[in-house]
Protein backbone atom coordinates (compact mmCIF):
# COMPACT_ATOMS: atom_id res chain seq x y z
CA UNK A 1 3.12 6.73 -3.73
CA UNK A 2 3.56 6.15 0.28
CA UNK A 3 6.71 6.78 1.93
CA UNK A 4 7.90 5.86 5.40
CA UNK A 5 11.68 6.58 5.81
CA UNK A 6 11.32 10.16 7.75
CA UNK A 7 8.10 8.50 10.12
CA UNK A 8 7.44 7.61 13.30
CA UNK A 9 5.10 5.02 14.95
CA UNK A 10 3.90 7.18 18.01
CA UNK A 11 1.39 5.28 19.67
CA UNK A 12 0.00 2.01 19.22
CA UNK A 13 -3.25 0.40 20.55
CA UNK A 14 -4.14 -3.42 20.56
CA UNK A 15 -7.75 -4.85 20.75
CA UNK A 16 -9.18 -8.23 20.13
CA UNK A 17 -12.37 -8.76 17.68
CA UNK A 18 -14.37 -11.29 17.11
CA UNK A 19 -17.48 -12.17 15.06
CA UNK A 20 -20.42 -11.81 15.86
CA UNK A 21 -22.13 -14.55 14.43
CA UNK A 22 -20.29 -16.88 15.88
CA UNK A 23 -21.00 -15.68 19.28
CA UNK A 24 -17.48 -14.49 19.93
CA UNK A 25 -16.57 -11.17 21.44
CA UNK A 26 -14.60 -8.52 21.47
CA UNK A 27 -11.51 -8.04 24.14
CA UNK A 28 -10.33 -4.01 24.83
CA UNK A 29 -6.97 -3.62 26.26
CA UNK A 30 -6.71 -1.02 29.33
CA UNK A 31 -3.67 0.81 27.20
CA UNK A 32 -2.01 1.63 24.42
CA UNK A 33 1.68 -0.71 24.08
CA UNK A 34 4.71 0.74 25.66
CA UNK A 35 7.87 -0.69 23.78
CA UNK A 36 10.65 -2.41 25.17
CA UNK A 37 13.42 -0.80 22.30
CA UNK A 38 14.05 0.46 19.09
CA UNK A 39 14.01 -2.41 17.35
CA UNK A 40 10.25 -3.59 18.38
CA UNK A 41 8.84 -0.16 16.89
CA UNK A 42 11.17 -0.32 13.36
CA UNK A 43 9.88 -4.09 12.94
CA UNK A 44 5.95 -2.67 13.55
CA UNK A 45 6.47 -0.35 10.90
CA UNK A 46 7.96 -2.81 8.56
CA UNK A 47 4.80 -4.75 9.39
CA UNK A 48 1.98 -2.11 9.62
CA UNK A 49 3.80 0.45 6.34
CA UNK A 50 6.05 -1.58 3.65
CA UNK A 51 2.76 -3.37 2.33
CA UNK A 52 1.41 0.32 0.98
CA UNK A 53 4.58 1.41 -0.34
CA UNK A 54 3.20 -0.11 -3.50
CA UNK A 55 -0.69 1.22 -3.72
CA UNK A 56 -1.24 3.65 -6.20
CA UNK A 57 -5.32 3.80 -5.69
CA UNK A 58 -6.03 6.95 -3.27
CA UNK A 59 -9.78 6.47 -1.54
CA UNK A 60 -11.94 9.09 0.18
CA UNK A 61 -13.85 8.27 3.86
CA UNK A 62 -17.43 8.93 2.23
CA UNK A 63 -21.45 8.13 3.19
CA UNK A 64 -24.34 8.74 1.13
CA UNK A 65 -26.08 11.16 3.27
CA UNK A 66 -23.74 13.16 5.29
CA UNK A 67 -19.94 12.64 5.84
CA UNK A 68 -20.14 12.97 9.53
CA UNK A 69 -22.25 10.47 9.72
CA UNK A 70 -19.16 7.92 8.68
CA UNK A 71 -17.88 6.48 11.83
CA UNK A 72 -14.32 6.33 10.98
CA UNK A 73 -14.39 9.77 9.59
CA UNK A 74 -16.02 10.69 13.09
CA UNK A 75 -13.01 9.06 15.01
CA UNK A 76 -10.54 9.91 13.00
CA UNK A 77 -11.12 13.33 13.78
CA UNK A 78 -11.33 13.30 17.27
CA UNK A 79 -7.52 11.50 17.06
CA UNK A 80 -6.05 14.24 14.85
CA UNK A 81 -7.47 16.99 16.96
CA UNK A 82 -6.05 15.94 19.81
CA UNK A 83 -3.31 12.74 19.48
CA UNK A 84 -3.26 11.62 23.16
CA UNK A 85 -6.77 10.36 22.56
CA UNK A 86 -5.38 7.72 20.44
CA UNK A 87 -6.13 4.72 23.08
CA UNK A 88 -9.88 6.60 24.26
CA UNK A 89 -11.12 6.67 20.33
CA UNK A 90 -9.14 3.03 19.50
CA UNK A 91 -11.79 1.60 21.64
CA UNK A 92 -14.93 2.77 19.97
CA UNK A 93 -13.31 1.94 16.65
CA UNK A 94 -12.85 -1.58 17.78
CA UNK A 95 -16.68 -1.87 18.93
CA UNK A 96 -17.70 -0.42 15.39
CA UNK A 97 -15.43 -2.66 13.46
CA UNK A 98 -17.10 -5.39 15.45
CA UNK A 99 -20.57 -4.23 15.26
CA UNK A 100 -19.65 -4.72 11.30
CA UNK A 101 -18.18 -8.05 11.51
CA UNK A 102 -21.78 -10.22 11.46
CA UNK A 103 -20.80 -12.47 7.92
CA UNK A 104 -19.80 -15.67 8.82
CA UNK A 105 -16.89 -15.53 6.82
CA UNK A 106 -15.33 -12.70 8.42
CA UNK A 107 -12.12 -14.18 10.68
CA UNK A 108 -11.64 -13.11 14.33
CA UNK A 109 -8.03 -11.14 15.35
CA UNK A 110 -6.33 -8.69 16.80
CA UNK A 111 -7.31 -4.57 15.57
CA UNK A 112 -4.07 -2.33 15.71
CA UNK A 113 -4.79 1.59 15.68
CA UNK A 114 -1.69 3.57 15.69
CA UNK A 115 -0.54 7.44 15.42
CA UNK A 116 2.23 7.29 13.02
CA UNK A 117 4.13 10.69 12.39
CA UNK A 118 5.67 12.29 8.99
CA UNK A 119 4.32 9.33 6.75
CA UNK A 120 4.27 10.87 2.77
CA UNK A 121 1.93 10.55 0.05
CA UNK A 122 2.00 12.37 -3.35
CA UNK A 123 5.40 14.18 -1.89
CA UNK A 124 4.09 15.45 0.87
CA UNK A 125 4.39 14.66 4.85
CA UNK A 126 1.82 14.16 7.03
CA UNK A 127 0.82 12.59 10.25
CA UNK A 128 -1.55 9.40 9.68
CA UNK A 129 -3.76 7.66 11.72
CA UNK A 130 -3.11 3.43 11.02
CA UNK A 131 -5.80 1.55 11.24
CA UNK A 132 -4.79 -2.79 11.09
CA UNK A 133 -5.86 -6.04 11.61
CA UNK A 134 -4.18 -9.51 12.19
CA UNK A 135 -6.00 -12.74 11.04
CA UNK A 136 -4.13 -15.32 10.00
CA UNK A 137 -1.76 -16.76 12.19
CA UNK A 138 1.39 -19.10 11.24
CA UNK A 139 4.11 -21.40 13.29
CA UNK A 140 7.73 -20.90 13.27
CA UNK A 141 11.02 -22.33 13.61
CA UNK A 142 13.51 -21.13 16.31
CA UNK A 143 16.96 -22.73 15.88
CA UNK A 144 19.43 -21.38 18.56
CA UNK A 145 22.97 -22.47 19.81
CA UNK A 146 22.98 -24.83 22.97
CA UNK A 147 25.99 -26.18 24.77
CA UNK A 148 28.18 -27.56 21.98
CA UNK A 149 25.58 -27.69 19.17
CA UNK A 150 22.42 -26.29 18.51
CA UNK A 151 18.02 -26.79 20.21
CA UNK A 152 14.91 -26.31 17.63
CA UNK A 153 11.50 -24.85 19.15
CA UNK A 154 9.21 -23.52 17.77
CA UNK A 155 6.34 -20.54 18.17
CA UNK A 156 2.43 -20.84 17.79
CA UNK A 157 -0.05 -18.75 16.55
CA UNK A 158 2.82 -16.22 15.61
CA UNK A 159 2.11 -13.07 12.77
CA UNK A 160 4.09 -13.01 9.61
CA UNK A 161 5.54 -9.23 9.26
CA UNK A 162 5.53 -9.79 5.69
CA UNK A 163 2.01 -10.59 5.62
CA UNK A 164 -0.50 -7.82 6.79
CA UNK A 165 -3.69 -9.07 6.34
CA UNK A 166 -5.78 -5.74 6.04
CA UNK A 167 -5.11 -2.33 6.86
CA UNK A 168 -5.69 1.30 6.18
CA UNK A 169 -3.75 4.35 6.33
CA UNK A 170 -5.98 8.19 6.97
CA UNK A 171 -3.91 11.00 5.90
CA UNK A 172 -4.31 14.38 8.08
CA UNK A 173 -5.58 15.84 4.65
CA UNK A 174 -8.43 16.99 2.76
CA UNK A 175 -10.63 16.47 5.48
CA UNK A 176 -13.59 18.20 3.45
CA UNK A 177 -13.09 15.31 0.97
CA UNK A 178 -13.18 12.54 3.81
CA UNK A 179 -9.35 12.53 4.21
CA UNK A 180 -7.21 10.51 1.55
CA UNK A 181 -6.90 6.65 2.74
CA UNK A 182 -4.94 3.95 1.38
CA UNK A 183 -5.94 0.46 2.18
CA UNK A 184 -5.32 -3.03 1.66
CA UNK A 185 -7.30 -5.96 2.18
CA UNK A 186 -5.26 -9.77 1.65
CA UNK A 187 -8.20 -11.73 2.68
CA UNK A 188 -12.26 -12.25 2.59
CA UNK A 189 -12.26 -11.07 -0.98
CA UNK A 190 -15.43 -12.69 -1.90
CA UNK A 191 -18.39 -10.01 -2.99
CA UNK A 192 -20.33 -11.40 0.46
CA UNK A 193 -16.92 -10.69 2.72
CA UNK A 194 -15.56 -7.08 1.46
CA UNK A 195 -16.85 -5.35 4.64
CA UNK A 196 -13.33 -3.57 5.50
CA UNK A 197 -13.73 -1.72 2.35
CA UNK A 198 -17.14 -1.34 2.33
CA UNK A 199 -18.90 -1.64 6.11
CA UNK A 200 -15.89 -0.87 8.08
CA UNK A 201 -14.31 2.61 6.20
CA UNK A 202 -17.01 3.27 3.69
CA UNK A 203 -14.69 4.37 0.89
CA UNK A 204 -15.17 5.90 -2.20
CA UNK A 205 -12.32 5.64 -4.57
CA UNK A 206 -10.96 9.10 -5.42
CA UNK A 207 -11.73 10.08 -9.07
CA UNK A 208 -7.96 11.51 -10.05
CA UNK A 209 -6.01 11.18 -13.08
CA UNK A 210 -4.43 7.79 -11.96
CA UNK A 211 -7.75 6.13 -11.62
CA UNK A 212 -9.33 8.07 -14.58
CA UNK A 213 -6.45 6.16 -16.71
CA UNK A 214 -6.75 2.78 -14.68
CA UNK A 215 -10.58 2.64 -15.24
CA UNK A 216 -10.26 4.23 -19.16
CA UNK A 217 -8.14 1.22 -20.17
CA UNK A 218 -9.95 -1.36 -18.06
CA UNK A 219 -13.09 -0.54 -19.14
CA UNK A 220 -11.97 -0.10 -23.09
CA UNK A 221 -10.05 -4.01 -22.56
CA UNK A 222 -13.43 -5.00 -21.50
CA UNK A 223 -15.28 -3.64 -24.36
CA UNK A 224 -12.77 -5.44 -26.52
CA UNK A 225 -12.95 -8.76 -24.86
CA UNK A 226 -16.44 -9.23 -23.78
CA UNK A 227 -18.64 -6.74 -25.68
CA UNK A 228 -17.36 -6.25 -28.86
CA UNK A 229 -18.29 -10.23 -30.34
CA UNK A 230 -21.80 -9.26 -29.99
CA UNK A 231 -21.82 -6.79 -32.64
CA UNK A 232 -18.67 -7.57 -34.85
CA UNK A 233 -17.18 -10.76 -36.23
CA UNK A 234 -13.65 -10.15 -35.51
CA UNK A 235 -10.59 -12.58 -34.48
CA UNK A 236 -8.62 -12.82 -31.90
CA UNK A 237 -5.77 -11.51 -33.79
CA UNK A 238 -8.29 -8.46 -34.04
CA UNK A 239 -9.01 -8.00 -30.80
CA UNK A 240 -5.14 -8.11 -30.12
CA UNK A 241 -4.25 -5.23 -32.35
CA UNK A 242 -7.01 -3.32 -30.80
CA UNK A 243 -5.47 -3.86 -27.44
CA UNK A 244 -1.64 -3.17 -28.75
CA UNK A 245 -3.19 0.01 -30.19
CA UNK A 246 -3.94 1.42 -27.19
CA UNK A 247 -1.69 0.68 -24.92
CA UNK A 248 0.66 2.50 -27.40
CA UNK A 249 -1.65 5.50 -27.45
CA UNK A 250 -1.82 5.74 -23.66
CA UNK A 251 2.24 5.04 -23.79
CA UNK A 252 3.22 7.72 -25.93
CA UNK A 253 0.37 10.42 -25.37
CA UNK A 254 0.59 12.67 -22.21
CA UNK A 255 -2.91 13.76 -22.33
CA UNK A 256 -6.14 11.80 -23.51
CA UNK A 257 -8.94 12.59 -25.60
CA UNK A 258 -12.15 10.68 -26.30
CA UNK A 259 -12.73 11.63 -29.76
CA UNK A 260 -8.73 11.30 -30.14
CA UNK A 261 -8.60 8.29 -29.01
CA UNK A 262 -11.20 6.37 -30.43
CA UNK A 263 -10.42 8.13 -33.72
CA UNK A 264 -6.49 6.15 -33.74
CA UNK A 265 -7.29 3.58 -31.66
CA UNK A 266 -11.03 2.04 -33.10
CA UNK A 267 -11.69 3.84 -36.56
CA UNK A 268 -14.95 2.18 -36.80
CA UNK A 269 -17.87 4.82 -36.30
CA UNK A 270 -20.02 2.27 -35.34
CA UNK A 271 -17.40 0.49 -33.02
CA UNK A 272 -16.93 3.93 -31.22
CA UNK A 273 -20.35 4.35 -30.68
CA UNK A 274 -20.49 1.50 -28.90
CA UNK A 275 -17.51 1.54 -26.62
CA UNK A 276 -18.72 5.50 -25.48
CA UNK A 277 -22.29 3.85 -24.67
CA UNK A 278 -20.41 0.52 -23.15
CA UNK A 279 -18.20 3.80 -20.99
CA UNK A 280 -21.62 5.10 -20.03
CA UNK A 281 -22.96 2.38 -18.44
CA UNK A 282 -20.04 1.98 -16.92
CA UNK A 283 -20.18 5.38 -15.01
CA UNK A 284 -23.94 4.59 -14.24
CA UNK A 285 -23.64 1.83 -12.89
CA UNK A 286 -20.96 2.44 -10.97
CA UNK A 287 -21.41 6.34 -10.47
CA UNK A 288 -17.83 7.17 -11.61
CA UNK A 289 -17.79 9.39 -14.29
CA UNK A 290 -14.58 9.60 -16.51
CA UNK A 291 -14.16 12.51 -18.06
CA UNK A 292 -13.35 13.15 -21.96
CA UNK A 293 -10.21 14.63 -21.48
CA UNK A 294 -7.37 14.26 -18.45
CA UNK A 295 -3.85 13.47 -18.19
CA UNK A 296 -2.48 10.02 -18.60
CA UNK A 297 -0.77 8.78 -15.64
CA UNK A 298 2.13 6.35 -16.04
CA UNK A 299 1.74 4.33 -13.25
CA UNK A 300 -1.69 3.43 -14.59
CA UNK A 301 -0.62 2.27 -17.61
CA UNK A 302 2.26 0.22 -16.43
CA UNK A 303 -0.39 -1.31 -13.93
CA UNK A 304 -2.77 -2.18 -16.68
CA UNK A 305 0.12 -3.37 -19.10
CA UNK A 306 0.26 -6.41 -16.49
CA UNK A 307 -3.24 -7.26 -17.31
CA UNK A 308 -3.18 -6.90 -20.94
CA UNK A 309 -2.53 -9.53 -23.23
CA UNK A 310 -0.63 -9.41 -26.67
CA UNK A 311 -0.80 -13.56 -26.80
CA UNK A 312 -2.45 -15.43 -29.23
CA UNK A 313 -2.62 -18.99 -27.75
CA UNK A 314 -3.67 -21.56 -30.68
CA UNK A 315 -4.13 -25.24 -28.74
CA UNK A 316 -1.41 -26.36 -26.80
CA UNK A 317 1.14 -25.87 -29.38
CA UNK A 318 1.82 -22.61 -30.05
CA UNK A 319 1.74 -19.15 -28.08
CA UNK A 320 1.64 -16.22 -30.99
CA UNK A 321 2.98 -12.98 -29.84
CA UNK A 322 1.72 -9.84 -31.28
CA UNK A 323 3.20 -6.45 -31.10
CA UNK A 324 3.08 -4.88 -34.70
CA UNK A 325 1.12 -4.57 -37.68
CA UNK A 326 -1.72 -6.90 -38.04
CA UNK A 327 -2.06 -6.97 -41.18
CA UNK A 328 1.28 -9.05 -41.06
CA UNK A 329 -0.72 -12.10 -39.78
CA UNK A 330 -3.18 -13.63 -41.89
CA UNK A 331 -6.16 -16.41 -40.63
CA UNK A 332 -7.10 -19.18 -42.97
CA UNK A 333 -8.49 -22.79 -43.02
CA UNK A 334 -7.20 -25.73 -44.80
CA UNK A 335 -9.83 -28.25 -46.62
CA UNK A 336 -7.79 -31.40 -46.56
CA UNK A 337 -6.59 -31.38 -42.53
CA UNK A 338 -9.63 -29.54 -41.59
CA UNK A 339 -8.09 -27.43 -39.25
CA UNK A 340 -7.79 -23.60 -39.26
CA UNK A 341 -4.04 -21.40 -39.51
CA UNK A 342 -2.20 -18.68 -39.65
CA UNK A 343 -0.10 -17.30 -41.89
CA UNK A 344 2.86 -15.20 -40.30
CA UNK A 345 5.11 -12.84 -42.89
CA UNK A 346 8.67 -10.89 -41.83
CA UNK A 347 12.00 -10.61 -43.39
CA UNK A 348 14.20 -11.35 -40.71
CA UNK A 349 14.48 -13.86 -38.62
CA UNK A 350 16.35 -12.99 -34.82
């Protein structure tokens, strides 16, 4: 979804933050980094961009009262109305991130706020303000000729460019909406540590059709895993075939539709009744309603395909693999061994 092969990294600002409750500070450089060649600004973008050319999820800048009062959405616009105070604003964002960075699991590092230029998303180009942020730190090997053979040394406290810890990318768009964002956060992903997300940027995840398909699936594998034991005796064999079935609706269909769906996919009137009440807590609890109706998108679906299983594990002796028709597997228990089984038909064997 985020391209970088047409962009440029600008201007680049480094700061130092700390954590509060451990009585560290913060450190403010006097100026954004001037680069020595070519070569220093391709390998920053490698570092700061490659990790979100694989992020689907788009996220608004949002705040419960007003969206002004959001203090990155408050910087952020001062830096796209006028670029050059990249370095001016970079400081303040540092002291906020700070100000939010009180939980004792929260690691100290270095803050990087760039400028980057022609960056895409959904197809289209636009400049982006970077927002990133260094924590863990790793040593590495330096092998190098010397005289007739070769020297080893090594580097300290050196960052991984294959390894951004957290970061955030604001699109110059839909600024009414709180700008579209894309971030990433590798560490502190405990429920008591999330503050990048939640503290720092105060995102809301924007309700489009990839998420409406992403949270439709999750939500109905849920239902089949977790909720639906407490009403219905069913197998695991079951609850496979309900999963197979629809992951094949969401495959083949371009559009979906509640009544549609639940029709193919569950069958049971009583079954549907509960997944659409199971869906409306769901959107309660989490305010993030899912409409009835919206197109499928594919990504989705191959993202939750990952997650759902088709694998019927019986002990630690055999892994069952179900794609088909259930009714092709029967479960039974035999009296004399005391043990339970399955009964597998087909007609050719590959």
């Amino acid at each position: 979804m985020v391209s970088f092969f047409e962009s440029n990294l600008a201007e680049l600002s480094v700061h130092y933050v700390g954590n509060q409750s451990k009585d560290e500070h913060y450190v403010l450089s006097e100026k954004s980094l001037t680069f020595k060649d070519e070569t220093i600004s391709e390998l920053l973008k490698q570092y700061f961009l490659t990790p979100f050319g694989k992020v689907n999820e788009v996220y608004h800048l949002m705040h419960h009262a007003d969206i002004n009062l959001n203090e990155i959405y408050h910087f952020a616009g001062k830096i796209f109305e006028d670029s050059l105070r990249l370095h001016e604003v970079s400081e303040l964002i540092a002291k906020h991130l700070y100000n939010v960075s009180g939980h004792p699991n929260i690691k100290s590092g270095e803050l990087y706020v760039g400028y980057f230029e022609n960056v895409q998303i959904e197809g289209d180009l636009h400049d982006v303000i970077g927002i990133f942020k260094s924590e863990n730190k790793e040593t590495y090997l330096k092998v190098f000729p010397q005289d007739e053979g070769f020297e080893v040394d090594y580097e300290e406290n050196a960052i991984n460019i294959n390894k951004l810890d957290k970061g955030c990318l604001i699109f110059n768009t839909a600024k009414e909406e709180g700008y579209k964002v894309v971030v990433i956060d590798h560490t502190n992903r405990s429920n008591d540590a999330v503050y990048w997300k939640d503290d720092f940027l105060q995102l809301k995840i924007r309700n489009d059709n990839f998420n409406q398909t992403n949270n439709t699936l999750s939500i109905y594998k849920n239902f089949v895993t977790q909720k639906l034991d407490d009403e219905f005796d069913m197998t695991k064999a079951d609850k496979i075939d309900l999963l197979n079935r629809s992951m094949k609706y969401f495959k083949e269909k371009e559009t979906f539709d509640m009544d549609e769906f639940t029709g193919e996919v569950i069958g049971n009137p009583q079954a549907i009744e509960s997944f659409k009440n199971y869906k409306n807590q769901y959107e309660q609890e989490f305010d993030t309603p899912i409409a009835d109706s919206f197109d499928i998108s594919s990504n989705a679906v191959k993202k939750q395909a990952r997650v759902y299983k088709s694998v019927l594990k019986l002990d630690r002796n055999f892994h069952i693999y179900i794609h088909g028709d259930k009714e092709l597997i029967e479960k039974g228990f035999d009296d004399e061994k005391a043990m339970n089984y399955y009964k597998v038909y087909f007609k050719e064997e590959q």
